[in-house]
PDB file of N, CA and C in Angstrom:
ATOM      1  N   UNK A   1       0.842  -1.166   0.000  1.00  0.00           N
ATOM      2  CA  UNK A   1       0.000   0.000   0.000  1.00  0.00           C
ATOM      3  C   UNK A   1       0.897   1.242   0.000  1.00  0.00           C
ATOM      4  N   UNK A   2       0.539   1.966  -0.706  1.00  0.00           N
ATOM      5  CA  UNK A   2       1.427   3.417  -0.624  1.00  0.00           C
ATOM      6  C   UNK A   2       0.367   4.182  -0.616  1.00  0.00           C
ATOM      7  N   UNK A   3       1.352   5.629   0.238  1.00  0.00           N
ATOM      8  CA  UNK A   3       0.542   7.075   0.557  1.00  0.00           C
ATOM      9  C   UNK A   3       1.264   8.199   0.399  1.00  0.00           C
ATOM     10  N   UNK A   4       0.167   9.413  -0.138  1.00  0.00           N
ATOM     11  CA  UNK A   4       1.383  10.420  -0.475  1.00  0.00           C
ATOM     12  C   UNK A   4       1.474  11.494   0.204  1.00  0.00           C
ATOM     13  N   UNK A   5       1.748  12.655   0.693  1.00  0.00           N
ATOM     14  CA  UNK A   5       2.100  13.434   1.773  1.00  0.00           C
ATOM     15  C   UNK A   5       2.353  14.910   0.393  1.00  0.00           C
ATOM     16  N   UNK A   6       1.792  15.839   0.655  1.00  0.00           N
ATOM     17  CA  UNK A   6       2.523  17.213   0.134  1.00  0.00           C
ATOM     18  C   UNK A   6       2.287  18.159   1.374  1.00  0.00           C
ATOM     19  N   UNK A   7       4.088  18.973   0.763  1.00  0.00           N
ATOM     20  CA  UNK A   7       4.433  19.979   1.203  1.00  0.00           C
ATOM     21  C   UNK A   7       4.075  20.937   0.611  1.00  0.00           C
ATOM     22  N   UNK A   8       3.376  21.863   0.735  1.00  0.00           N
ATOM     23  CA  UNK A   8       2.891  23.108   0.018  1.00  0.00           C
ATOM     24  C   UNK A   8       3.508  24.405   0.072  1.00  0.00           C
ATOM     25  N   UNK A   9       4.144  25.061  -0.533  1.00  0.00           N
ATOM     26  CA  UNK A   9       4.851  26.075  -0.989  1.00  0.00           C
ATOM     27  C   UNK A   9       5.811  26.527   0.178  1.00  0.00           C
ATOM     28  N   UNK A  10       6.967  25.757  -0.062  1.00  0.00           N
ATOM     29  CA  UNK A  10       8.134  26.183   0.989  1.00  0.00           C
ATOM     30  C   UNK A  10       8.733  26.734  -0.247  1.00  0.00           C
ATOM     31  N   UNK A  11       9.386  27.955  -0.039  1.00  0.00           N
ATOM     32  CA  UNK A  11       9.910  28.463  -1.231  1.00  0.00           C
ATOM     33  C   UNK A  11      11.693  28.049  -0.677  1.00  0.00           C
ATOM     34  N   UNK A  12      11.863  28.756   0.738  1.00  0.00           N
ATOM     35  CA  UNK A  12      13.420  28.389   1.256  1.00  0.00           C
ATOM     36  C   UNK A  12      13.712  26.805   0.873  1.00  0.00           C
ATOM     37  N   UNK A  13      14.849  26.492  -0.115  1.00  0.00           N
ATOM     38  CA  UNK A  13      15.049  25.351   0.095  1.00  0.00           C
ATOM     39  C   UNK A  13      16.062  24.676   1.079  1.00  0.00           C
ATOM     40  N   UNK A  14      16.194  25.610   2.119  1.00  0.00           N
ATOM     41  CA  UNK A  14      17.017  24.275   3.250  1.00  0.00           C
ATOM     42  C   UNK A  14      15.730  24.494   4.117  1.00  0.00           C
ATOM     43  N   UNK A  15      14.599  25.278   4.342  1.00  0.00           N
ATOM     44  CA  UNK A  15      13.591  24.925   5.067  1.00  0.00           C
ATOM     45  C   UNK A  15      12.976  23.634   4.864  1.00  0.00           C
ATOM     46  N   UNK A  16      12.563  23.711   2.671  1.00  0.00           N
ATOM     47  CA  UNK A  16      12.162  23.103   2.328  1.00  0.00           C
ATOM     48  C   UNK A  16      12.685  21.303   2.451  1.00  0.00           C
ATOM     49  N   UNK A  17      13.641  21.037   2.499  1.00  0.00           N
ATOM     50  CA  UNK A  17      14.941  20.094   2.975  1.00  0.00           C
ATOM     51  C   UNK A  17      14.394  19.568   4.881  1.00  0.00           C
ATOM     52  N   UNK A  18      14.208  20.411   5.283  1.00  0.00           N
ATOM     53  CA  UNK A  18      14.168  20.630   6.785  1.00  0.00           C
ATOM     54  C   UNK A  18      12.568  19.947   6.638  1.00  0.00           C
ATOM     55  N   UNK A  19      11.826  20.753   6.541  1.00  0.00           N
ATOM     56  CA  UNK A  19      10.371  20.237   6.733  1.00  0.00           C
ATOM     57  C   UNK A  19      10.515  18.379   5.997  1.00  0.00           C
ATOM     58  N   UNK A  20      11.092  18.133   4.801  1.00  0.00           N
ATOM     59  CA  UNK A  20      11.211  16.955   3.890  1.00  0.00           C
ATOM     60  C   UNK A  20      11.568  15.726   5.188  1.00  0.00           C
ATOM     61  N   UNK A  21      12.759  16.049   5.415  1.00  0.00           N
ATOM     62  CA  UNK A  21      13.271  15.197   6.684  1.00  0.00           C
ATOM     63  C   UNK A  21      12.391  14.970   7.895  1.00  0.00           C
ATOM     64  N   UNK A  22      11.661  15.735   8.251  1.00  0.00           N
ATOM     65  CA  UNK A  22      10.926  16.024   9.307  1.00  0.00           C
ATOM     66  C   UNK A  22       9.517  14.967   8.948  1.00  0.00           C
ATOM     67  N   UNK A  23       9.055  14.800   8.185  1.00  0.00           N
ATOM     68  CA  UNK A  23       7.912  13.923   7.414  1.00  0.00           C
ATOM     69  C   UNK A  23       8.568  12.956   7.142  1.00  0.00           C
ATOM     70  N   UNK A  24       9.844  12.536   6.668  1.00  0.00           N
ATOM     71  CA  UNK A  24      10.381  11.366   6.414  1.00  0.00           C
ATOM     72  C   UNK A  24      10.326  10.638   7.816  1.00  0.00           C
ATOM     73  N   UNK A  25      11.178  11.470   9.009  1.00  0.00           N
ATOM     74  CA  UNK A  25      11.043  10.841   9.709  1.00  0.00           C
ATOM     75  C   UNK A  25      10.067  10.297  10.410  1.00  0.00           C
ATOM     76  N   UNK A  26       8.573  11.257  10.571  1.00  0.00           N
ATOM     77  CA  UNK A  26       7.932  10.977  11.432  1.00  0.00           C
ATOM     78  C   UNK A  26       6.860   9.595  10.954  1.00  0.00           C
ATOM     79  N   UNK A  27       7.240   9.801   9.466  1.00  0.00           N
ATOM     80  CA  UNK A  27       6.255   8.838   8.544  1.00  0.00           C
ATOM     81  C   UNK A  27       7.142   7.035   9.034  1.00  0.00           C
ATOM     82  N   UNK A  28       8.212   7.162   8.950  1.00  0.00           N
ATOM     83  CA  UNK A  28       8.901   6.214   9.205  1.00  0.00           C
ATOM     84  C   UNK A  28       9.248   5.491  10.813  1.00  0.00           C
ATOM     85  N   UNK A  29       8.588   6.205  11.973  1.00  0.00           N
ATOM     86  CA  UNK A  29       8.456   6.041  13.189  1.00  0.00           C
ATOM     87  C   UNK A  29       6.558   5.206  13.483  1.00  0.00           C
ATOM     88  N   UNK A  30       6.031   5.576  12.091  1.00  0.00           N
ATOM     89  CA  UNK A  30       4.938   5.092  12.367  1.00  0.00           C
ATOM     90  C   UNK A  30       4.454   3.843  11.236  1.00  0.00           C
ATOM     91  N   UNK A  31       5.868   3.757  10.099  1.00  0.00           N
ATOM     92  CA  UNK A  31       5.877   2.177   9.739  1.00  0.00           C
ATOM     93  C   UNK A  31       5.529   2.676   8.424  1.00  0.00           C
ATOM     94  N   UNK A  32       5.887   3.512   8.053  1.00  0.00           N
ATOM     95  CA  UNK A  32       5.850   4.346   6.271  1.00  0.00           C
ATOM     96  C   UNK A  32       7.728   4.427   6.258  1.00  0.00           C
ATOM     97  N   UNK A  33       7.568   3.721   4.582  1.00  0.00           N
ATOM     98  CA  UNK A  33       8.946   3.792   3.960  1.00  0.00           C
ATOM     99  C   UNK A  33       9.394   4.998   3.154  1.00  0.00           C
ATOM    100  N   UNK A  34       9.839   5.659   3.161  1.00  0.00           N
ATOM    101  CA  UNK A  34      10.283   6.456   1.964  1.00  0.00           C
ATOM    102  C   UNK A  34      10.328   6.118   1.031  1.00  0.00           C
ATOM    103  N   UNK A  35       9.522   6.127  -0.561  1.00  0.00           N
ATOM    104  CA  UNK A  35      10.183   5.853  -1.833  1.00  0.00           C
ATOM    105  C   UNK A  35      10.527   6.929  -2.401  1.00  0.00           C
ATOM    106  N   UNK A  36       9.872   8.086  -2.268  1.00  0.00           N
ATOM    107  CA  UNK A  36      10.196   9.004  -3.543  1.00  0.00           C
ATOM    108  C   UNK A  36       9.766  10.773  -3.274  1.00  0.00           C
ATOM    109  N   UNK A  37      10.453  11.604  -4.002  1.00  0.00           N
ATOM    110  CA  UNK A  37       9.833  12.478  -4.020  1.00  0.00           C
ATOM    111  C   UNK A  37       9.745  12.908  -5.117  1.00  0.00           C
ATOM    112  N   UNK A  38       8.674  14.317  -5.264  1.00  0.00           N
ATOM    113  CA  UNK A  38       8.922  14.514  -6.629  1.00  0.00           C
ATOM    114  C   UNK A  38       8.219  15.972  -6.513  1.00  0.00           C
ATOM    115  N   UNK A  39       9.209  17.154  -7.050  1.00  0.00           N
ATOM    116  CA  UNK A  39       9.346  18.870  -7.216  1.00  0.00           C
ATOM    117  C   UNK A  39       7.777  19.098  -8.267  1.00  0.00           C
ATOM    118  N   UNK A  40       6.487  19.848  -7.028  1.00  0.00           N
ATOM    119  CA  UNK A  40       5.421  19.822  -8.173  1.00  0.00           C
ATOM    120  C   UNK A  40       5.540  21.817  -8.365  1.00  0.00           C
ATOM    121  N   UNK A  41       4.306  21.991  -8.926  1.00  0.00           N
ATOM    122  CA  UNK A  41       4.122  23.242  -9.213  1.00  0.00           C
ATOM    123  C   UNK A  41       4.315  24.481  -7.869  1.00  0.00           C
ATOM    124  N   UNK A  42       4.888  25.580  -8.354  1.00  0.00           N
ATOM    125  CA  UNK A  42       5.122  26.636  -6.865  1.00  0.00           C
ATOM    126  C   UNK A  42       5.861  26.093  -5.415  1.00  0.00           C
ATOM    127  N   UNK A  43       6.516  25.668  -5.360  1.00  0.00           N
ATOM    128  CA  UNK A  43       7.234  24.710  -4.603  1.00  0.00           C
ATOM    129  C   UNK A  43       6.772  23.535  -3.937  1.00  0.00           C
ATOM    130  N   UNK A  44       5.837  23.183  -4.584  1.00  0.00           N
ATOM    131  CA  UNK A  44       4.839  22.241  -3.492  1.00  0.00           C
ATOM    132  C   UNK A  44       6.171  20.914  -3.406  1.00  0.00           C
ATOM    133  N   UNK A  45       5.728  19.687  -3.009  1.00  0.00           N
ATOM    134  CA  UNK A  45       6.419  18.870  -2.981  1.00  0.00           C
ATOM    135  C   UNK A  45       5.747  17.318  -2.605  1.00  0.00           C
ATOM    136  N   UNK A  46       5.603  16.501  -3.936  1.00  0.00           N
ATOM    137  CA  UNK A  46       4.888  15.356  -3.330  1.00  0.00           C
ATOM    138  C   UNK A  46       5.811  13.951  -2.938  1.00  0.00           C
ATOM    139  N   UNK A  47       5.284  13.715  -1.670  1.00  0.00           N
ATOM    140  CA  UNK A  47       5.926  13.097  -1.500  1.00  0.00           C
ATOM    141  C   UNK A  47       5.094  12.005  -0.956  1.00  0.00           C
ATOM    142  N   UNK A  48       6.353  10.267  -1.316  1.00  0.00           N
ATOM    143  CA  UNK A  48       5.512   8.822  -1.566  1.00  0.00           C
ATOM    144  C   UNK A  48       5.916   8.263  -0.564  1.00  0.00           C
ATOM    145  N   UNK A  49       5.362   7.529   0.070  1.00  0.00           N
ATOM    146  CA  UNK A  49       5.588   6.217   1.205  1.00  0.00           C
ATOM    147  C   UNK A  49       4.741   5.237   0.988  1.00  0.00           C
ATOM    148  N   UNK A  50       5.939   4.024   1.105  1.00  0.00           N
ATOM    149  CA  UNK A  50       5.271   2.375   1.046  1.00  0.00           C
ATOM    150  C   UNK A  50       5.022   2.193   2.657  1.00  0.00           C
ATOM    151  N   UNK A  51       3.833   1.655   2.591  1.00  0.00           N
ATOM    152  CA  UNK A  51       3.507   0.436   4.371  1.00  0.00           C
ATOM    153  C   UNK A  51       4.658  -0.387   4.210  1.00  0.00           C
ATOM    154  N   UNK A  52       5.229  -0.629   5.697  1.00  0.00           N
ATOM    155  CA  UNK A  52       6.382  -1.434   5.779  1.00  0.00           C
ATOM    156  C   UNK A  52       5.836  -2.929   6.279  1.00  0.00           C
ATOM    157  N   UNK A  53       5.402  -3.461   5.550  1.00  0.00           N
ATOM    158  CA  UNK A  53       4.940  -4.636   6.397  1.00  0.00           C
ATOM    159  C   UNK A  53       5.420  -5.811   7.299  1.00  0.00           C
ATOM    160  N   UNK A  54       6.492  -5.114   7.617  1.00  0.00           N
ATOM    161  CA  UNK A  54       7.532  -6.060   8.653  1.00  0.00           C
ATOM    162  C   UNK A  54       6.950  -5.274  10.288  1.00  0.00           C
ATOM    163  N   UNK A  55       6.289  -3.472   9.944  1.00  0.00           N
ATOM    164  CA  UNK A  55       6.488  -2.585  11.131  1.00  0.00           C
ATOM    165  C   UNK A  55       5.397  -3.606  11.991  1.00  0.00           C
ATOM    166  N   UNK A  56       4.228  -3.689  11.322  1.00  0.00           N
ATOM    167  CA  UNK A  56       3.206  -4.120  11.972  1.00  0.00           C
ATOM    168  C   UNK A  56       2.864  -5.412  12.646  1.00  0.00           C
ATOM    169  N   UNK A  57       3.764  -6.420  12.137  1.00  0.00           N
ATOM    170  CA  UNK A  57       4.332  -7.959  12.497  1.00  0.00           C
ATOM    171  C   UNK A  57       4.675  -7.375  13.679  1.00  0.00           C
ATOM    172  N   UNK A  58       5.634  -6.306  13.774  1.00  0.00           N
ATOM    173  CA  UNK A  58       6.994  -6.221  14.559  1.00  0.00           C
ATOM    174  C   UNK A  58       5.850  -5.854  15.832  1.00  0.00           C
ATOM    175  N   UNK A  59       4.646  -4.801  15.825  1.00  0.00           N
ATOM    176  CA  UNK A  59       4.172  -4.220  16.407  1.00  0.00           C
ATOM    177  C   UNK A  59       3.568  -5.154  17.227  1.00  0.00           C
ATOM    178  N   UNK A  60       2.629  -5.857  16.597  1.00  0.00           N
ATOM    179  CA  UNK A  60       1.811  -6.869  17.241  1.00  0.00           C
ATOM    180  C   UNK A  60       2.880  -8.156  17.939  1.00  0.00           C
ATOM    181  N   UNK A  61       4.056  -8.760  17.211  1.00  0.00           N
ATOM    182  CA  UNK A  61       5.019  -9.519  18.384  1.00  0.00           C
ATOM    183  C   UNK A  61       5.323  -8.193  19.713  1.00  0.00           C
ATOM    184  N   UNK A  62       5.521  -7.518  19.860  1.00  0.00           N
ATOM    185  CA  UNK A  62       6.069  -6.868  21.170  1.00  0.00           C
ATOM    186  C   UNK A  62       4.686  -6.311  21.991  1.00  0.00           C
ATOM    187  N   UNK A  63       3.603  -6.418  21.635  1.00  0.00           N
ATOM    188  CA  UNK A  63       2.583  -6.420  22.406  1.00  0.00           C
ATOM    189  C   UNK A  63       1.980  -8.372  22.979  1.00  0.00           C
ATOM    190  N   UNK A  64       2.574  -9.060  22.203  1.00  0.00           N
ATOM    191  CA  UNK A  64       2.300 -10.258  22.256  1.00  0.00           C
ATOM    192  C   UNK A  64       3.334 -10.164  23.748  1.00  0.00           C
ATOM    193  N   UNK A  65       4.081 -10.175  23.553  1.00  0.00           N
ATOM    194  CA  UNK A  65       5.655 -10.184  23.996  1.00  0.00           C
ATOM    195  C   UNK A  65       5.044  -9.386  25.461  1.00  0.00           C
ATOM    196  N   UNK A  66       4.702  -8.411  25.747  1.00  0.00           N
ATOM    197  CA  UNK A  66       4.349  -7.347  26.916  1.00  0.00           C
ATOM    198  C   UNK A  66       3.509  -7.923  27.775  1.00  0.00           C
ATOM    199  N   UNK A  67       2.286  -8.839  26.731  1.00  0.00           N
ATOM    200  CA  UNK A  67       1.425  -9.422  27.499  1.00  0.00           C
ATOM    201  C   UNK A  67       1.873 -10.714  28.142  1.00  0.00           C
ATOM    202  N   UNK A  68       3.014 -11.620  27.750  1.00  0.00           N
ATOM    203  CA  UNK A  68       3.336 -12.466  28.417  1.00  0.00           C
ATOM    204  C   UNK A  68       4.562 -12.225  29.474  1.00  0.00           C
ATOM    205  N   UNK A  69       5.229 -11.356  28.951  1.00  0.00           N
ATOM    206  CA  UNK A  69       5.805 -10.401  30.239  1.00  0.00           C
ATOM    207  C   UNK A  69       5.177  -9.934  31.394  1.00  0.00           C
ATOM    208  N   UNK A  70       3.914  -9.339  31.433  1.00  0.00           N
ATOM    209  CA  UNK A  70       3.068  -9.041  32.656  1.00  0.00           C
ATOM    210  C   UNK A  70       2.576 -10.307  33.468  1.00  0.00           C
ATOM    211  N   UNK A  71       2.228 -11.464  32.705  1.00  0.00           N
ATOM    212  CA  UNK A  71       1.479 -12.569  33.646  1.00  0.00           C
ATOM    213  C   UNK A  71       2.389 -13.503  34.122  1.00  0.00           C
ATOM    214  N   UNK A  72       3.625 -12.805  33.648  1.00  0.00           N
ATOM    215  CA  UNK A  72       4.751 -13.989  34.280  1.00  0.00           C
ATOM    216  C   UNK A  72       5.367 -13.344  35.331  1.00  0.00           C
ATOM    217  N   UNK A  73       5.187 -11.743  35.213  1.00  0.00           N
ATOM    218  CA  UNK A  73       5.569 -11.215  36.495  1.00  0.00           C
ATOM    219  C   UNK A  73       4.673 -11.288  37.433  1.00  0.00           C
ATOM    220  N   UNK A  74       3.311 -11.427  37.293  1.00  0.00           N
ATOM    221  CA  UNK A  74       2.129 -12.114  37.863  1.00  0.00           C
ATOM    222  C   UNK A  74       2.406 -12.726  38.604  1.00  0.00           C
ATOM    223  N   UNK A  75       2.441 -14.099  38.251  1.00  0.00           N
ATOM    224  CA  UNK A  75       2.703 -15.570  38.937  1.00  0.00           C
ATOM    225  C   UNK A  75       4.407 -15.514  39.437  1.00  0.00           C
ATOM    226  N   UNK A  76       4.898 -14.679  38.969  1.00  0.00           N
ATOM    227  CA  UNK A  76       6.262 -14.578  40.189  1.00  0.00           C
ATOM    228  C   UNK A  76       5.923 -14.076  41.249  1.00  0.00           C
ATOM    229  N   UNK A  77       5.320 -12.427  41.378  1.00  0.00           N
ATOM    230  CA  UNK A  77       4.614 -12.107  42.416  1.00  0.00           C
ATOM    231  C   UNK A  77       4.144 -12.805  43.847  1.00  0.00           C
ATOM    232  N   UNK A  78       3.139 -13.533  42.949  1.00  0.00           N
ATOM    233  CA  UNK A  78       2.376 -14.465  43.922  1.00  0.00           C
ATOM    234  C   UNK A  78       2.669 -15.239  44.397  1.00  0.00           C
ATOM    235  N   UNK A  79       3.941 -15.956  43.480  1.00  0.00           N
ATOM    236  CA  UNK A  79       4.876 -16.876  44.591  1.00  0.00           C
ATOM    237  C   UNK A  79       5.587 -15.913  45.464  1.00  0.00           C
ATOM    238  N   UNK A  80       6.220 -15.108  45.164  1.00  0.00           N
ATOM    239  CA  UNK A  80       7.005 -14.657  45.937  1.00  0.00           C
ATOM    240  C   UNK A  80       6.150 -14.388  47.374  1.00  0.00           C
ATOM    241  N   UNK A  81       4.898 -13.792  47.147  1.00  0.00           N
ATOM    242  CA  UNK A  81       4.474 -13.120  48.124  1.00  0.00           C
ATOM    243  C   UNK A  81       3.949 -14.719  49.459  1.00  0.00           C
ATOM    244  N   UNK A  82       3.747 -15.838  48.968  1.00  0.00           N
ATOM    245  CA  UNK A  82       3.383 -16.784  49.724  1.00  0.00           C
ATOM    246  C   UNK A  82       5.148 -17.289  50.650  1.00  0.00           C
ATOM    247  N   UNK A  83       5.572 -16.733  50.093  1.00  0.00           N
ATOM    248  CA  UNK A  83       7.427 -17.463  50.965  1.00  0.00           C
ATOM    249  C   UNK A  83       7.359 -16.576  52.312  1.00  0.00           C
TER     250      UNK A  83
END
């Protein structure tokens, strides 16, 4: 699945650079790849991201992972607390 993101008329281009990075990253913290950009009319700027489909595997093992972490600190607990 891909999605596209525009920047709308940054004329400064190290702003324009600045804001670019800033969407790369935040797109990529939430499991969007970077493929592409591409210079549209008046400085706009469109820009492409693929779904990473490893993020969301990854997401759902470490909630898998959290939940068997809590019930094992559970049942340690409860032993502990009977000694």
């Amino acid at each position: 699945m891909y999605k596209t993101e525009i920047l709308k008329g940054i004329k400064d281009t190290k702003l324009r650079a600045e804001k670019l990075s800033e969407l790369i990253n935040n797109q990529t913290k939430i499991g969007w790849d970077f493929e592409g950009a591409i210079h549209a009319h008046k400085y706009d700027v469109i820009v492409i991201f693929k779904e990473n489909p490893s993020y969301k595997l990854n997401q759902d093992i470490n909630k898998g992972i959290k939940k068997v972490t809590s019930k094992f600190n559970k049942v340690v607990d409860a032993i502990n607390s009977k000694e």
